[in-house]
Protein backbone atom coordinates (compact mmCIF):
# COMPACT_ATOMS: atom_id res chain seq x y z
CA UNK A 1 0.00 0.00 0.00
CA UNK A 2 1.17 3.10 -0.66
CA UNK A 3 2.05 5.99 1.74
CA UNK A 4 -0.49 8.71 1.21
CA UNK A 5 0.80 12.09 -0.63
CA UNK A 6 0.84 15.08 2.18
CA UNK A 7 -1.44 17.90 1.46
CA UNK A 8 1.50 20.24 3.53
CA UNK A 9 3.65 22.04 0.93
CA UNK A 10 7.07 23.48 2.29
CA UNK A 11 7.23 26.77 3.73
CA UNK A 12 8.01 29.55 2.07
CA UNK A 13 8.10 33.18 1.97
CA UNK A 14 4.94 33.80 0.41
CA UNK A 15 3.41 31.79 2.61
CA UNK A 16 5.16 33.46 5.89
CA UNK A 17 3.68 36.49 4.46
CA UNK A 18 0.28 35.80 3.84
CA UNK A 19 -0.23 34.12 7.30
CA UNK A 20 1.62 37.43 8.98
CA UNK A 21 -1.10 39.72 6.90
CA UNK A 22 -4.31 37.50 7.52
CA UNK A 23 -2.62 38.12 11.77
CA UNK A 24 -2.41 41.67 10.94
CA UNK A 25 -5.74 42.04 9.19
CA UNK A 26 -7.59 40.26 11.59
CA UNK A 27 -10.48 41.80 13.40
CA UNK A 28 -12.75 39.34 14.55
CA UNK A 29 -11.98 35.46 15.20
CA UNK A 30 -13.35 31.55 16.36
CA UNK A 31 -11.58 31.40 19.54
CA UNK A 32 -11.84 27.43 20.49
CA UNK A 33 -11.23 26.70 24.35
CA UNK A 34 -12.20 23.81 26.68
CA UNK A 35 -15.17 24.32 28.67
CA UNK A 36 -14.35 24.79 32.25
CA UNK A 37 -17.08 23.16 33.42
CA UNK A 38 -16.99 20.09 31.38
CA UNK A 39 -13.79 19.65 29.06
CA UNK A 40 -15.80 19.87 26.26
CA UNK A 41 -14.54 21.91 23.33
CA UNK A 42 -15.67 25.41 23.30
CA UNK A 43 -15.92 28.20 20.31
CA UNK A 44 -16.61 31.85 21.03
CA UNK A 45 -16.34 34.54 18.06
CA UNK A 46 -14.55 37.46 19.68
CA UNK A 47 -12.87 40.85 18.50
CA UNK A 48 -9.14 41.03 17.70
CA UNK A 49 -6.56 43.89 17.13
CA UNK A 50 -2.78 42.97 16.59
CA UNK A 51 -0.69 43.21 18.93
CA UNK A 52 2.84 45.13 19.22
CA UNK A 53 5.35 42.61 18.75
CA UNK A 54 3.38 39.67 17.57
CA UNK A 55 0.15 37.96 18.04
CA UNK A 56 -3.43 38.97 18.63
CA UNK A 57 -4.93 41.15 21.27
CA UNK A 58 -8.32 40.57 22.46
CA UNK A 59 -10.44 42.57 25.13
CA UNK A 60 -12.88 40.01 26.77
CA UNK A 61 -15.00 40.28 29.72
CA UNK A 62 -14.15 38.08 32.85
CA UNK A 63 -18.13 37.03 32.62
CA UNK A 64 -17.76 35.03 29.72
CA UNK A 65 -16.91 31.69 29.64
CA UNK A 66 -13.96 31.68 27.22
CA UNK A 67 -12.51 34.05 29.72
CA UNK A 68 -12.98 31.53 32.46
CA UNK A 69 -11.86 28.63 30.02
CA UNK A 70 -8.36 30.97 29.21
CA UNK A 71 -7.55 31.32 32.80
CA UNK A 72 -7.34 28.13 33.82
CA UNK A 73 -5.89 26.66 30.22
CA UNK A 74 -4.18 29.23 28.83
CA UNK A 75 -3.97 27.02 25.60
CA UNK A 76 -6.52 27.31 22.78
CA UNK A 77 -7.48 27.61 19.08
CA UNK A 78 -8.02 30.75 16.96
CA UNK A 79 -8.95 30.66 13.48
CA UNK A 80 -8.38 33.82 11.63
CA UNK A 81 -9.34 34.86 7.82
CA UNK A 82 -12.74 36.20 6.88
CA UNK A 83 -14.39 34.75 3.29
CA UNK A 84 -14.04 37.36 0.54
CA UNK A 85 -17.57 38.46 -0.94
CA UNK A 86 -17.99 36.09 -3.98
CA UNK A 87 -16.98 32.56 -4.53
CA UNK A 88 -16.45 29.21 -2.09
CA UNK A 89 -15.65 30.42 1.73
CA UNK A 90 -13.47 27.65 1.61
CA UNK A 91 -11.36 28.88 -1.47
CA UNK A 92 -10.31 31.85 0.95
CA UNK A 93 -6.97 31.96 2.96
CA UNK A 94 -7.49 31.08 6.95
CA UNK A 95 -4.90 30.77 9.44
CA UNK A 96 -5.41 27.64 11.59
CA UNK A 97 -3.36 29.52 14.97
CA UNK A 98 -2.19 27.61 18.21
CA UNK A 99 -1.88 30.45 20.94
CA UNK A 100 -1.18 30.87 24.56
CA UNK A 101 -3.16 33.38 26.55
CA UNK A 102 -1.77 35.74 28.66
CA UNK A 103 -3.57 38.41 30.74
CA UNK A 104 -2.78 42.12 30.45
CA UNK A 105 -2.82 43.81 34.22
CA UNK A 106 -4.94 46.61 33.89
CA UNK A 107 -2.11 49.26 34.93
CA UNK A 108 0.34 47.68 32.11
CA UNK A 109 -2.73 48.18 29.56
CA UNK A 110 -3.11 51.37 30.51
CA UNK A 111 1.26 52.07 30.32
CA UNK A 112 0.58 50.19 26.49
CA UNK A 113 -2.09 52.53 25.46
CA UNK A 114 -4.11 49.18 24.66
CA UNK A 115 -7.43 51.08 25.03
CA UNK A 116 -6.66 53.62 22.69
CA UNK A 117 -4.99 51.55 20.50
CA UNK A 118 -8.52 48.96 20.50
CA UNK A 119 -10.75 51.81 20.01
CA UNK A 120 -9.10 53.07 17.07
CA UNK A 121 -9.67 49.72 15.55
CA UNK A 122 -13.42 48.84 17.26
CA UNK A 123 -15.08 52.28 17.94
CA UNK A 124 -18.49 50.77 18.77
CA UNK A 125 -16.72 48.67 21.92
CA UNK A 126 -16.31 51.83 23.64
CA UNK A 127 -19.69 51.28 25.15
CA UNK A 128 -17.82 48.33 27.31
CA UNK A 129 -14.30 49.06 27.31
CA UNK A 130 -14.47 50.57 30.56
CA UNK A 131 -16.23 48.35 32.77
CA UNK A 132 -14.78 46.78 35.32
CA UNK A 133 -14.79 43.36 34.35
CA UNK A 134 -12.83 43.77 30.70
CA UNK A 135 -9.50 43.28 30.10
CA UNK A 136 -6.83 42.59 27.64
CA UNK A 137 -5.38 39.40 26.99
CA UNK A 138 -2.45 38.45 24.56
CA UNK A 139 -2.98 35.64 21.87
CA UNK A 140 0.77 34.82 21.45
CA UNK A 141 0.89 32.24 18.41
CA UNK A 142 2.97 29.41 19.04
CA UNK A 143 2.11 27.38 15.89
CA UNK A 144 -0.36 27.57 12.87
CA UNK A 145 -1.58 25.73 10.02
CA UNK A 146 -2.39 28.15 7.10
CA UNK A 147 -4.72 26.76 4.03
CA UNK A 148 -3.86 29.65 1.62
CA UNK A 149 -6.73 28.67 -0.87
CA UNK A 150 -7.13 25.23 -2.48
CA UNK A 151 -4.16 22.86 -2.62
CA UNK A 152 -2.04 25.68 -0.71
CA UNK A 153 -1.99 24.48 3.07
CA UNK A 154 1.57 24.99 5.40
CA UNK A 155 2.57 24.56 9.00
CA UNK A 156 4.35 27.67 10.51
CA UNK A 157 6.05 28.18 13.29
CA UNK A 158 5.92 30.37 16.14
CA UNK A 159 9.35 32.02 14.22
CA UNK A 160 7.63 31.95 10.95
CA UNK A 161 4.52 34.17 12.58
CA UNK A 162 7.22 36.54 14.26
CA UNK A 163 7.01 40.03 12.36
């Protein structure tokens, strides 16, 4: 029997690029987490900005349960890449991303500018920004699978992702 032909075509540069511009572009995402409650896989669509240095920023609040899921597994899924207006959704570049969460402290948000920096990005979430149970947390990629379109799919690393 023959050994089946991987899908996964070396990394390049253009697809380094594409996967750091689908990061960059991104403004909304599927954040998958485990359920606190019962282990179960989780998927909440939630607002993105990029973040200074690499990876994603998100502003969640500590009510939801993807918030509670991050805390205690910092681990989880984000898929990035929105379908362009005509044609297959699945013909359209998506980044596959492996991230680890990390909190923000709201004193070293406010030191980063975060909120004026997510404002300028989502005006409309200045209605919650400022309540008291909101905060920042950092979607660092550690690894990604990218399907660029059909017949275009790579594995990056956390190195590749690095801007």
């Amino acid at each position: 029997m023959r050994e089946p032909i991987s899908p996964i075509r070396p990394t390049d540069a253009a697809a380094r690029a594409l996967a750091r511009s689908l990061i960059s572009g991104a403004s909304f995402g599927a954040l998958g987490v485990l359920h606190p409650g019962t282990g179960t896989p989780h998927v909440a669509r939630i607002a993105l900005a990029p973040a200074a240095g690499g990876g994603l920023l998100a502003l969640i609040s500590g009510l939801a349960l993807h918030s509670r899921a991050l805390t205690l597994a910092p681990q989880a899924g984000l898929l990035v890449g929105e379908p362009g207006p005509k044609g297959d959704p699945l013909t359209h570049p998506r980044l596959s991303l492996s991230v680890t969460a990390a909190f923000i402290a709201p004193a070293a948000a406010s030191e980063r500018g975060l909120r004026a920096l997510w404002l300028a990005r989502h005006p409309k979430a200045l209605v919650y920004a400022d309540l008291p149970d909101f905060r920042f947390v950092h979607l660092l990629p550690t690894a990604a699978l990218l399907n660029g379109g059909f017949g275009k799919a790579f594995e990056l690393t956390a190195a590749d992702l690095a801007q």
